[in-house]
PDB file of N, CA and C in Angstrom:
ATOM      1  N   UNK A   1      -8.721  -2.850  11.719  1.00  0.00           N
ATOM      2  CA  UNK A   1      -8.926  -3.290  13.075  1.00  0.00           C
ATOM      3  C   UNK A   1      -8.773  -4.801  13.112  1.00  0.00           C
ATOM      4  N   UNK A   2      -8.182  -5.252  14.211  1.00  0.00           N
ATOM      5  CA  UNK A   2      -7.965  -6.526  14.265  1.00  0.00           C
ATOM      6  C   UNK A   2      -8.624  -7.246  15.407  1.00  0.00           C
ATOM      7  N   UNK A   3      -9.013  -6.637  16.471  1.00  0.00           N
ATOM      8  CA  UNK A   3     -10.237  -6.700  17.083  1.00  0.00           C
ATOM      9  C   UNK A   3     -10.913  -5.566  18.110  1.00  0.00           C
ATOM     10  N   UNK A   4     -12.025  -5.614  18.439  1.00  0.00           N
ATOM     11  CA  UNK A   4     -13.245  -5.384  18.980  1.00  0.00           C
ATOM     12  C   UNK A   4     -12.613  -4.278  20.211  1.00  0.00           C
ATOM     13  N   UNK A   5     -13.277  -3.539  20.883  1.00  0.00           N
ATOM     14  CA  UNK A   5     -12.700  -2.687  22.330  1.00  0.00           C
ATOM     15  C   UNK A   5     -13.137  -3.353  22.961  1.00  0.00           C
ATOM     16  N   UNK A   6     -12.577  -3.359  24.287  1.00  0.00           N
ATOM     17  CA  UNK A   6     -13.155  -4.004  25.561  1.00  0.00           C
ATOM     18  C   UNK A   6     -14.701  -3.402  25.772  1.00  0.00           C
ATOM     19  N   UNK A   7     -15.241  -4.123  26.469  1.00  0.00           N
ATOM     20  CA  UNK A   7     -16.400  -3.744  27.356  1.00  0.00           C
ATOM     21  C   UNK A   7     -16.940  -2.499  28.293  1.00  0.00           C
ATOM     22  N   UNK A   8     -17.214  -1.508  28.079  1.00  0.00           N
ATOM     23  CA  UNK A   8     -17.401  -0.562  29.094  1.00  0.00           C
ATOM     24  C   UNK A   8     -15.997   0.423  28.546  1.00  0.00           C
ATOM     25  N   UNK A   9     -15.477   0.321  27.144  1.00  0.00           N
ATOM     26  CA  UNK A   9     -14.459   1.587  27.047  1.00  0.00           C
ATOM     27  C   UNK A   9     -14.616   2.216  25.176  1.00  0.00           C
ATOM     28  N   UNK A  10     -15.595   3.179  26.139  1.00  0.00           N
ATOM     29  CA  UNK A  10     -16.041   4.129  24.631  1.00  0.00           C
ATOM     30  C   UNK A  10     -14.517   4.965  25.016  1.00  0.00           C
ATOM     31  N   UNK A  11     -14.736   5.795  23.394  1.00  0.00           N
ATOM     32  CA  UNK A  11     -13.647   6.584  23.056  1.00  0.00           C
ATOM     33  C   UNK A  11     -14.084   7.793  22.214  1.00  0.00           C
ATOM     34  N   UNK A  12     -13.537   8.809  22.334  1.00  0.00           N
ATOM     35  CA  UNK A  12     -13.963   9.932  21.204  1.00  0.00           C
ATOM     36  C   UNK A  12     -12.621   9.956  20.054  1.00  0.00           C
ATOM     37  N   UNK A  13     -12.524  10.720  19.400  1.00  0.00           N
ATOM     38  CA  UNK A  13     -11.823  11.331  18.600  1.00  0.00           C
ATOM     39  C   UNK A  13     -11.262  12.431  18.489  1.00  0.00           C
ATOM     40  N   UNK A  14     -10.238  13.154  17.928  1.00  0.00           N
ATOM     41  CA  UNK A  14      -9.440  14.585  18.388  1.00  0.00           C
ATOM     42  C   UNK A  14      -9.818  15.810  16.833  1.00  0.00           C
ATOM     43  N   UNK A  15     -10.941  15.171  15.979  1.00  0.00           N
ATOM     44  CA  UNK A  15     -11.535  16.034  15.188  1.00  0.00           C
ATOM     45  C   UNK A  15     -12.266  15.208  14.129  1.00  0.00           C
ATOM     46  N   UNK A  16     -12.960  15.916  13.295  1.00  0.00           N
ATOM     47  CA  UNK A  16     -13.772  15.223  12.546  1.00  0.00           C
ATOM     48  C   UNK A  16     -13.627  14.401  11.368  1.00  0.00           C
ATOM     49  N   UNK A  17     -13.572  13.295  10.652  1.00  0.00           N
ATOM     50  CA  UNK A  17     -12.991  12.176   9.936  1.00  0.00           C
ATOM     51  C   UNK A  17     -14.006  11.536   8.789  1.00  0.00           C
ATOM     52  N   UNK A  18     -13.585  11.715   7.795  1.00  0.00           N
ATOM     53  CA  UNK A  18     -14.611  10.870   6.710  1.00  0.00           C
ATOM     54  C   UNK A  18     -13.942   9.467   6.997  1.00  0.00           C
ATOM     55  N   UNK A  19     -15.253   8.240   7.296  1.00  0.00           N
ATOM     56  CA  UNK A  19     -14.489   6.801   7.220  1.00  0.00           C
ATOM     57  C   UNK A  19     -15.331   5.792   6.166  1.00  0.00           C
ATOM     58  N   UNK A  20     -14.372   4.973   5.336  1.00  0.00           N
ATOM     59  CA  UNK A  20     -14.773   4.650   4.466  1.00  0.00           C
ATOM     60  C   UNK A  20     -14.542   2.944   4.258  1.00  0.00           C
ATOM     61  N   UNK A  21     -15.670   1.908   4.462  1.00  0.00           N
ATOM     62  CA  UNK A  21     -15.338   0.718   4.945  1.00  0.00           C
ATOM     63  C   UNK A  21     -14.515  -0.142   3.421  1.00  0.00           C
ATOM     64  N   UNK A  22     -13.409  -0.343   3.512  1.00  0.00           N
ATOM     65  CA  UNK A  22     -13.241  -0.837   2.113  1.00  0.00           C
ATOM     66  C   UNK A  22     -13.029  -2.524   2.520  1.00  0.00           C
ATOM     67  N   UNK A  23     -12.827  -3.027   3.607  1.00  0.00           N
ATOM     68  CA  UNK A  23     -13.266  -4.813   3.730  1.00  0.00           C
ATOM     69  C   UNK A  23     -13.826  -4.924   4.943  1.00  0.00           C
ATOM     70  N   UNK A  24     -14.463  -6.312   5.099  1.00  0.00           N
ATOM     71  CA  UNK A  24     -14.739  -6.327   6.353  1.00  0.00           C
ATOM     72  C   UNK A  24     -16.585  -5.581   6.988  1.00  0.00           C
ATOM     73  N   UNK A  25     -16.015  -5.146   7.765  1.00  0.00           N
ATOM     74  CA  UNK A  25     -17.029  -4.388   8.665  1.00  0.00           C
ATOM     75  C   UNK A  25     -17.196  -4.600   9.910  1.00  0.00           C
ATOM     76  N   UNK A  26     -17.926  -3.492  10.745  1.00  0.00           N
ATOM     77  CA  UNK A  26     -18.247  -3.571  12.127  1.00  0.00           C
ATOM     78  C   UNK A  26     -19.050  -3.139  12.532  1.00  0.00           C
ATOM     79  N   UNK A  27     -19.609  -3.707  13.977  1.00  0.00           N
ATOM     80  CA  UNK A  27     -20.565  -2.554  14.645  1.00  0.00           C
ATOM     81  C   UNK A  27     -19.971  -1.954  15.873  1.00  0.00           C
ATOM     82  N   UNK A  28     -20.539  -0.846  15.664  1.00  0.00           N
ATOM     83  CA  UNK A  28     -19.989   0.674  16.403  1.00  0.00           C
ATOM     84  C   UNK A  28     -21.077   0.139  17.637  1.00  0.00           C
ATOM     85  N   UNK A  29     -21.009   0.450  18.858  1.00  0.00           N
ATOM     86  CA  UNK A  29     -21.783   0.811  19.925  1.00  0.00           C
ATOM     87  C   UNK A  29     -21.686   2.248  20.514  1.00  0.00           C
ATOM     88  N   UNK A  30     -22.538   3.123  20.328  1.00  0.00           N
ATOM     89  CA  UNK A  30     -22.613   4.450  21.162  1.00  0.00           C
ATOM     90  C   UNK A  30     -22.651   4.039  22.562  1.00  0.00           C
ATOM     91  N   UNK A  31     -22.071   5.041  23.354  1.00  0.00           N
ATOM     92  CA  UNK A  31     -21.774   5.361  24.955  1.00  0.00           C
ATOM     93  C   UNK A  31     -23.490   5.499  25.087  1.00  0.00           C
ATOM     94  N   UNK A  32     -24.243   5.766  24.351  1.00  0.00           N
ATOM     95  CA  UNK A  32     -25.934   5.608  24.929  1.00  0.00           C
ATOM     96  C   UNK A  32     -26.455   4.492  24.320  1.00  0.00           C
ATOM     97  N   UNK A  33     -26.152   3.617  24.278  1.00  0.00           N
ATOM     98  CA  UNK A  33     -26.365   1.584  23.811  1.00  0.00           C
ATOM     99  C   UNK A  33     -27.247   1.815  22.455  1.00  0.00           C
ATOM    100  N   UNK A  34     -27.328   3.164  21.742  1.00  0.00           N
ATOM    101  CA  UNK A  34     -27.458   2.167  19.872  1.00  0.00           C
ATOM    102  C   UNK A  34     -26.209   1.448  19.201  1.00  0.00           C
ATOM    103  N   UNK A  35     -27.122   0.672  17.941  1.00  0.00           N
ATOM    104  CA  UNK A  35     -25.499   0.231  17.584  1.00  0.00           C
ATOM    105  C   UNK A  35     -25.662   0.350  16.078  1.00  0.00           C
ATOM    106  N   UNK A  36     -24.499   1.034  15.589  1.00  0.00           N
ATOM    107  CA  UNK A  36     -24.680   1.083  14.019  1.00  0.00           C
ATOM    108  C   UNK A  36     -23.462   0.207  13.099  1.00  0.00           C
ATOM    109  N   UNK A  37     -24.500  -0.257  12.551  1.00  0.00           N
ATOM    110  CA  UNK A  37     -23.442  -1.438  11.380  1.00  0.00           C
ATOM    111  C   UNK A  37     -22.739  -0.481  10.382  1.00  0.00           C
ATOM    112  N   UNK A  38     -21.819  -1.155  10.216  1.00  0.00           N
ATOM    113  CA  UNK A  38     -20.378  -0.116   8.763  1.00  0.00           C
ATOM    114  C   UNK A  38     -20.259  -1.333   8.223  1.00  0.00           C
ATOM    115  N   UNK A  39     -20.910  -1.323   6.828  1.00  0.00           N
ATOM    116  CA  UNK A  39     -20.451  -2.507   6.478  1.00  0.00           C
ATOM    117  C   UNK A  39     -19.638  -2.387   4.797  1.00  0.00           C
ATOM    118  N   UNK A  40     -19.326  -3.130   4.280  1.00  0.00           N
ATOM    119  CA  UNK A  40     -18.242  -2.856   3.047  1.00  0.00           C
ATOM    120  C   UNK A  40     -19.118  -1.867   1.888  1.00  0.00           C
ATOM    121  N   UNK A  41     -18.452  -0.369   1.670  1.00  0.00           N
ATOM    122  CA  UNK A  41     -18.772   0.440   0.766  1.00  0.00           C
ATOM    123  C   UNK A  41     -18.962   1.636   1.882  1.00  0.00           C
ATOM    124  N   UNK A  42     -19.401   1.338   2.672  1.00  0.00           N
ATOM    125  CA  UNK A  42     -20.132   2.634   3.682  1.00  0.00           C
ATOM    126  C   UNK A  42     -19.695   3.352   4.025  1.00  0.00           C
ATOM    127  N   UNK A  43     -19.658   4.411   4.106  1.00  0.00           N
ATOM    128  CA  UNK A  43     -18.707   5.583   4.060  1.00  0.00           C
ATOM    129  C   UNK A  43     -19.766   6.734   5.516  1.00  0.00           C
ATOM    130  N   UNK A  44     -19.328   7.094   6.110  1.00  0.00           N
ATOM    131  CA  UNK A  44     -19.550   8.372   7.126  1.00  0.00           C
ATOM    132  C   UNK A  44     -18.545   9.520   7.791  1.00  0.00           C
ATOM    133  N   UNK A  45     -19.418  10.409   8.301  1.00  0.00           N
ATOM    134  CA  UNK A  45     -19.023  11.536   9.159  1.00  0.00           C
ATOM    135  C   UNK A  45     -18.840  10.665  10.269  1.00  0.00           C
ATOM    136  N   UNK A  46     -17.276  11.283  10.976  1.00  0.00           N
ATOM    137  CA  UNK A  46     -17.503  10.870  12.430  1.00  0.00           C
ATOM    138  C   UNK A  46     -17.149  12.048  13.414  1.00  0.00           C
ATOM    139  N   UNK A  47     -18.147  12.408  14.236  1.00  0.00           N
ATOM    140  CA  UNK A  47     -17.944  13.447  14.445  1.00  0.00           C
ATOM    141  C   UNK A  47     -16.985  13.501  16.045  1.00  0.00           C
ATOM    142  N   UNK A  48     -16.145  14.666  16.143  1.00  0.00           N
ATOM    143  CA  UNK A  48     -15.417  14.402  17.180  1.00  0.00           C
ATOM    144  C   UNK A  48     -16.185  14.024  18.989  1.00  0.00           C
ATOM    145  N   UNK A  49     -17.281  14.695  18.887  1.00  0.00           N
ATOM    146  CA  UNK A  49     -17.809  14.250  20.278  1.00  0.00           C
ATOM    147  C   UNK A  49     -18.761  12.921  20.153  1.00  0.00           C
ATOM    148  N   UNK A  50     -18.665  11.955  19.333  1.00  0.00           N
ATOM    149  CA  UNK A  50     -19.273  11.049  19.433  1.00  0.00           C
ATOM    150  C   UNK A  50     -18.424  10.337  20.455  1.00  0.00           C
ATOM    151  N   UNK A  51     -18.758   9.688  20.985  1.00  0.00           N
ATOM    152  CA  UNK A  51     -18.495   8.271  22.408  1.00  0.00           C
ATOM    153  C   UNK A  51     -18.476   6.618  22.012  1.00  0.00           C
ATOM    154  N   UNK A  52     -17.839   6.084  21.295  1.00  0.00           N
ATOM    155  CA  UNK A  52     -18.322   4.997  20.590  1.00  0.00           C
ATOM    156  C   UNK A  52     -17.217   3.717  21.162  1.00  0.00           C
ATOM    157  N   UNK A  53     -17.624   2.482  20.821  1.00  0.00           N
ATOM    158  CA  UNK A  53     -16.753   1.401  20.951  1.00  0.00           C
ATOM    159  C   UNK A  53     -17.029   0.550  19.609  1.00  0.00           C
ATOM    160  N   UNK A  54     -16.072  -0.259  19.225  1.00  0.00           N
ATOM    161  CA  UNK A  54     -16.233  -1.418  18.275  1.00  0.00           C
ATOM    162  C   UNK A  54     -16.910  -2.038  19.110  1.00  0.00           C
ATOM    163  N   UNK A  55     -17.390  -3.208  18.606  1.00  0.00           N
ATOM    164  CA  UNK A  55     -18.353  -4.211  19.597  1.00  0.00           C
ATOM    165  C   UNK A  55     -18.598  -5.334  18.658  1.00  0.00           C
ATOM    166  N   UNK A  56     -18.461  -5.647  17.167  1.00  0.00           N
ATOM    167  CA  UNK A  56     -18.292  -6.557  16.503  1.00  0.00           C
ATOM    168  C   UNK A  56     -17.589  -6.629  15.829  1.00  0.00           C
ATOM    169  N   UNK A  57     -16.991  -7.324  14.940  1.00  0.00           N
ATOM    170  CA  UNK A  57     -16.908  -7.329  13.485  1.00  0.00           C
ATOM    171  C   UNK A  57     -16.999  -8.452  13.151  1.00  0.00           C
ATOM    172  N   UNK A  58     -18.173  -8.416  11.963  1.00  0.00           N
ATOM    173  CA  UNK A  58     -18.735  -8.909  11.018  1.00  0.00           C
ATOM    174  C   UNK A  58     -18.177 -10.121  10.359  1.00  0.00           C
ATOM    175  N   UNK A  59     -16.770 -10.275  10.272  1.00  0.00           N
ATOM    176  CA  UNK A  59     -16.120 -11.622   9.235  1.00  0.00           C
ATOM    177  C   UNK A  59     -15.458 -12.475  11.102  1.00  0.00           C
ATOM    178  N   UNK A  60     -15.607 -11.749  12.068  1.00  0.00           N
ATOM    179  CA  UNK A  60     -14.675 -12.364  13.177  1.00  0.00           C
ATOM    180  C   UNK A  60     -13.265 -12.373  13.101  1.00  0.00           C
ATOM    181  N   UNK A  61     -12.695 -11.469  12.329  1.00  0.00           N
ATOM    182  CA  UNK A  61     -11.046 -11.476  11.923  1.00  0.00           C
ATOM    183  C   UNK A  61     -10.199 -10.029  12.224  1.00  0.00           C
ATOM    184  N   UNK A  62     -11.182  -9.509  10.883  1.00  0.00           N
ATOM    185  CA  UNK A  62     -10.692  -8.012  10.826  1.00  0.00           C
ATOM    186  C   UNK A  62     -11.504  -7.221  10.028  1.00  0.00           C
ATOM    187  N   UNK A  63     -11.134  -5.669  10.026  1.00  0.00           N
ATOM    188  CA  UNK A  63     -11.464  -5.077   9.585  1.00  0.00           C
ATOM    189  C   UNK A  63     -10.956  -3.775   9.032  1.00  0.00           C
ATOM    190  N   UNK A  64     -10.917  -3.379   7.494  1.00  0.00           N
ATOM    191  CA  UNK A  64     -10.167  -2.340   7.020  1.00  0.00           C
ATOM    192  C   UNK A  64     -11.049  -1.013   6.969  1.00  0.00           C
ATOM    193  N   UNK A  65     -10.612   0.132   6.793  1.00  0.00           N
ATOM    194  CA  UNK A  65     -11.421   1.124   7.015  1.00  0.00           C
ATOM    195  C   UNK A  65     -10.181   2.964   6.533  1.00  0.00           C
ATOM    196  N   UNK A  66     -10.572   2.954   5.505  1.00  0.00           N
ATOM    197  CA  UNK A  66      -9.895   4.230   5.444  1.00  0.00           C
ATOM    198  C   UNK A  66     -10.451   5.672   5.853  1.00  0.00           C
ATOM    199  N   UNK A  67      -9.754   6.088   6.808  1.00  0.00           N
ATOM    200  CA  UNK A  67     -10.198   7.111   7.468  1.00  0.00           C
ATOM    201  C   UNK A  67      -9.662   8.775   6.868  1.00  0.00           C
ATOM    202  N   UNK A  68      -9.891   9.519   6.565  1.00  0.00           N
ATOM    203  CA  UNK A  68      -9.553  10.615   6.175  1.00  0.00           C
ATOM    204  C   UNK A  68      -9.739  12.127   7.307  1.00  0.00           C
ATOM    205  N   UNK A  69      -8.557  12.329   7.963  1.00  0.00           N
ATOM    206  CA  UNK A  69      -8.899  12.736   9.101  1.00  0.00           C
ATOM    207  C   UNK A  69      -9.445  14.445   8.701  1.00  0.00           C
ATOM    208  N   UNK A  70      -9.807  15.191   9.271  1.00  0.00           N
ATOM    209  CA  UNK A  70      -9.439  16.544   9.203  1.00  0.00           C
ATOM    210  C   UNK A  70      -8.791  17.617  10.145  1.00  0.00           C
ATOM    211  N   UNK A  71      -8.277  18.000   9.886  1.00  0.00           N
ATOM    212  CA  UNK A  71      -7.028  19.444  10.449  1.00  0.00           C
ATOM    213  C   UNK A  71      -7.649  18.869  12.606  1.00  0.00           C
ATOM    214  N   UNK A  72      -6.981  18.918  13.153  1.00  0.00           N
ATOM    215  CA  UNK A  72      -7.174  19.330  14.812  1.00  0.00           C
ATOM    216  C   UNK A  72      -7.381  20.336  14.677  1.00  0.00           C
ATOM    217  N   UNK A  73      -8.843  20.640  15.508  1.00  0.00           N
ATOM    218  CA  UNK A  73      -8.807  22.301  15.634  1.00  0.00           C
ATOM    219  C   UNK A  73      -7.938  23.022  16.616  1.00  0.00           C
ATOM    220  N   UNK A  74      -8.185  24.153  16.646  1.00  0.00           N
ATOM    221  CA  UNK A  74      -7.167  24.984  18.011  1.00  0.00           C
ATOM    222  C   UNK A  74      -8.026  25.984  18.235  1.00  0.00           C
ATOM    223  N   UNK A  75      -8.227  25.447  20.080  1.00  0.00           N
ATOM    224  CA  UNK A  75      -7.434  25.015  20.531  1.00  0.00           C
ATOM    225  C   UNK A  75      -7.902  23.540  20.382  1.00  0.00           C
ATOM    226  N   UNK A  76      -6.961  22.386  20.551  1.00  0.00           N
ATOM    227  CA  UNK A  76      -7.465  20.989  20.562  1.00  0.00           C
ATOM    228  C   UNK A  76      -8.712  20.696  21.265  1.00  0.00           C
ATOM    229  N   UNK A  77      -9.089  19.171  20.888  1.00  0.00           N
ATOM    230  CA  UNK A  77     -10.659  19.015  20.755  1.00  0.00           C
ATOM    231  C   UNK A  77     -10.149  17.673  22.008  1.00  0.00           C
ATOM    232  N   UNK A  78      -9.789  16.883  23.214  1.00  0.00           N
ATOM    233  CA  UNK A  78      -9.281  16.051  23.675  1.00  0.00           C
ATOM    234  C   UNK A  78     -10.192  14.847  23.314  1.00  0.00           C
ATOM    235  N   UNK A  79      -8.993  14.208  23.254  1.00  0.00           N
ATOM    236  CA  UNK A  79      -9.914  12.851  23.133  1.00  0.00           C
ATOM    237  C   UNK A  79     -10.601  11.948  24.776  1.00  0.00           C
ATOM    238  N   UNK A  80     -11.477  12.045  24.387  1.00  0.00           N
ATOM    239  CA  UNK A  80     -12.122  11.192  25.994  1.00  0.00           C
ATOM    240  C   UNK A  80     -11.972  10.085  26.202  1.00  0.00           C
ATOM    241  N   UNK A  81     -11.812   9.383  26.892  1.00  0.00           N
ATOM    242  CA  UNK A  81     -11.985   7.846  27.563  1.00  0.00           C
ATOM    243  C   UNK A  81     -12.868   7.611  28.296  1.00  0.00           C
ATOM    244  N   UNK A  82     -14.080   7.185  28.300  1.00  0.00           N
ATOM    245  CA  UNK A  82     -15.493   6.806  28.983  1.00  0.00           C
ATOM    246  C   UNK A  82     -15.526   5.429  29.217  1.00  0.00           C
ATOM    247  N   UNK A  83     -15.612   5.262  30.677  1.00  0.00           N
ATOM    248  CA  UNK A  83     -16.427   3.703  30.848  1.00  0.00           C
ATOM    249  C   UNK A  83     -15.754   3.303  32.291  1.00  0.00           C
ATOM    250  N   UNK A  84     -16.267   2.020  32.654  1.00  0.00           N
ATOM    251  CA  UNK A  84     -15.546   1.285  33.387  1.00  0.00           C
ATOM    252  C   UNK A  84     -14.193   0.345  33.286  1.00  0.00           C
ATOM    253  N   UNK A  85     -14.489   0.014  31.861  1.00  0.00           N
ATOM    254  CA  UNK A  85     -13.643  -0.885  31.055  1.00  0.00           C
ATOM    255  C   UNK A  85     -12.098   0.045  31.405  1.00  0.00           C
ATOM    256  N   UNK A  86     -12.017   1.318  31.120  1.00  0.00           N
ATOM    257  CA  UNK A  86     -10.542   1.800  31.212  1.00  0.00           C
ATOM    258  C   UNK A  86      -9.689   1.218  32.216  1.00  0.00           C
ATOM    259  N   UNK A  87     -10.515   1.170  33.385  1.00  0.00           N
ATOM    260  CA  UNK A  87      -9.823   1.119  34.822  1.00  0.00           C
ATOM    261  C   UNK A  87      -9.057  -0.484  34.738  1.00  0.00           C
ATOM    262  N   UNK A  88      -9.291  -1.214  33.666  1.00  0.00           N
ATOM    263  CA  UNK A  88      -9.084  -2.302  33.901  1.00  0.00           C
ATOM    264  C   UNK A  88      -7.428  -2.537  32.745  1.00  0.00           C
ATOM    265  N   UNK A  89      -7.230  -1.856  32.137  1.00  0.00           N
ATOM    266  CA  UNK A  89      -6.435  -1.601  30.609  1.00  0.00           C
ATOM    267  C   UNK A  89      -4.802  -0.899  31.571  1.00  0.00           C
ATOM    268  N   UNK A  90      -4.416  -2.402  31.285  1.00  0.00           N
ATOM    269  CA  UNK A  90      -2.532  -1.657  30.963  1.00  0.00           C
ATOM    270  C   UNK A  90      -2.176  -0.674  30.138  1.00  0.00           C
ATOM    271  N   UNK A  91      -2.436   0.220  30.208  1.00  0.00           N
ATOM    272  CA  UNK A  91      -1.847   1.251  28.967  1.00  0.00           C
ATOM    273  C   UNK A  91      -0.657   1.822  29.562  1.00  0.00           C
ATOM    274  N   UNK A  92       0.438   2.009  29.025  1.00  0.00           N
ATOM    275  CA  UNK A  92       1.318   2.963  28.926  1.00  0.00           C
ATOM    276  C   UNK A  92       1.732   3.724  28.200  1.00  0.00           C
ATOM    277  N   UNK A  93       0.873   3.986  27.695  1.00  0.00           N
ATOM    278  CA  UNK A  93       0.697   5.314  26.646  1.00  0.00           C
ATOM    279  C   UNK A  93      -0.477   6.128  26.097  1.00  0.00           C
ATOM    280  N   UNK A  94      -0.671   7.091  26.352  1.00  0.00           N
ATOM    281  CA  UNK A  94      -1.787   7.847  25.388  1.00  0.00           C
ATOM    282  C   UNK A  94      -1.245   9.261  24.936  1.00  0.00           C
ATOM    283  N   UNK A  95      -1.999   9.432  24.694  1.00  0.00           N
ATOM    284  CA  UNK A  95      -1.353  10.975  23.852  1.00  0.00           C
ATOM    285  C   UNK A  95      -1.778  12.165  24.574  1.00  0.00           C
ATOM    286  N   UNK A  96      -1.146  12.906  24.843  1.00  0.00           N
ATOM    287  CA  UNK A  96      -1.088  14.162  25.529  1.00  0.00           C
ATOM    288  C   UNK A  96      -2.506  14.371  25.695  1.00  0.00           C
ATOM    289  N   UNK A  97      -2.877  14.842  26.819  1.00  0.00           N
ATOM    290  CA  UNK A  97      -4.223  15.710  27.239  1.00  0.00           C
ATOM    291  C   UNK A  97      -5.519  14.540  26.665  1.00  0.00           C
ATOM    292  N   UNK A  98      -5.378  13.473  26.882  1.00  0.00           N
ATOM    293  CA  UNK A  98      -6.411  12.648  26.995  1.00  0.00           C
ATOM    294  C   UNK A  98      -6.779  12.321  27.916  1.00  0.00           C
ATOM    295  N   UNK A  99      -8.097  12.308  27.899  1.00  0.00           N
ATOM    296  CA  UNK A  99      -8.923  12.708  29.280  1.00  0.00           C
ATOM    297  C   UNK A  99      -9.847  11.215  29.683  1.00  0.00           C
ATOM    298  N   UNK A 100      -9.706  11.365  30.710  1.00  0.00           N
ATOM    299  CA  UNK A 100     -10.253   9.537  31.535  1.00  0.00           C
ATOM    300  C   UNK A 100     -11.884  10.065  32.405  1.00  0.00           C
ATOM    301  N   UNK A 101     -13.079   9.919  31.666  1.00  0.00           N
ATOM    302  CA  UNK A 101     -14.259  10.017  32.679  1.00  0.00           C
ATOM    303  C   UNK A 101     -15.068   8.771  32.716  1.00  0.00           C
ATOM    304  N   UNK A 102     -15.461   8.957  33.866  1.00  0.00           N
ATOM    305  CA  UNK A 102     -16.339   8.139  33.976  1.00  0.00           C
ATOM    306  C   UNK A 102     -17.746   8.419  33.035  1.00  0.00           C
ATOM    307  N   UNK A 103     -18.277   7.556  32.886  1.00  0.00           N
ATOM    308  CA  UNK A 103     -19.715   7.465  31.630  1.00  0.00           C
ATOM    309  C   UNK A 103     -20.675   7.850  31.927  1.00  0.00           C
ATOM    310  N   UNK A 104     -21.049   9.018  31.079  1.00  0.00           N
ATOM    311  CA  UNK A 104     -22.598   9.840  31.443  1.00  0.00           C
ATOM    312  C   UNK A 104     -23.662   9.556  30.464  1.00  0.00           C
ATOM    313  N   UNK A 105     -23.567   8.405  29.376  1.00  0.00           N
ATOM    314  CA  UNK A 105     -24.613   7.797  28.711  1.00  0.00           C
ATOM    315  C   UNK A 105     -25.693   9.169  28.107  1.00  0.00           C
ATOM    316  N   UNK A 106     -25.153   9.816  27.561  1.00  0.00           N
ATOM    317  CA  UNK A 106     -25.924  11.081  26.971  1.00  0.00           C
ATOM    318  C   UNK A 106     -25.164  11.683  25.766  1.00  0.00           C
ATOM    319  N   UNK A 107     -24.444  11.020  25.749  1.00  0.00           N
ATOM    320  CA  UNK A 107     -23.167  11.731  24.307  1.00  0.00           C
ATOM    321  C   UNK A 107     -24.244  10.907  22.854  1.00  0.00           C
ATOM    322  N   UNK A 108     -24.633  11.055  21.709  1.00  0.00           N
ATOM    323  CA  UNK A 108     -24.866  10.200  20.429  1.00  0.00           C
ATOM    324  C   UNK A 108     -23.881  10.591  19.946  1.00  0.00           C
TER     325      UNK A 108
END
């Protein structure tokens, strides 16, 4: 990662992922305002309905992180877009069947 998500734009994932911090580090913010530090060695589950944003990192530069995804289930698991922050993001692109809600602060 080279920097941080905007403000107000959690994101899910499209299945479940071992991630493993090998430089660097960050803090995660949940869509319900905890915040958990990943810092170099740390390794976790990420599970697909978590709601999360970057919100730091730790050196102010970057951050490496090997992720090990597992299989998409079927039928697919969509990835969400939560917040206010989206409405504000040029994107011209996302990937099929990604889904844009507004934030219900109840996802961990």
């Amino acid at each position: 990662m080279i920097g941080t998500d905007d403000e107000d734009c959690f994101h899910t994932h499209p299945a479940y992922a071992l991630r493993l911090i090998v430089w660097g580090g960050y803090t995660e913010e949940r869509e319900n305002g905890t915040l958990q530090s990943w810092r170099l060695g740390r390794a976790g589950i990420v599970n697909p309905a978590l709601s999360h944003r970057v919100s730091l990192l730790h050196n102010r530069r970057c951050s490496y992180s090997l992720w090990l995804r597992a299989r998409k289930p079927n039928p697919p698991i969509p990835v969400v877009l939560r917040g206010s922050g989206w409405a504000r993001q040029a994107q011209r692109y996302r990937n099929k069947g990604t889904v844009l809600q507004e934030p219900t602060h109840d996802h961990d």
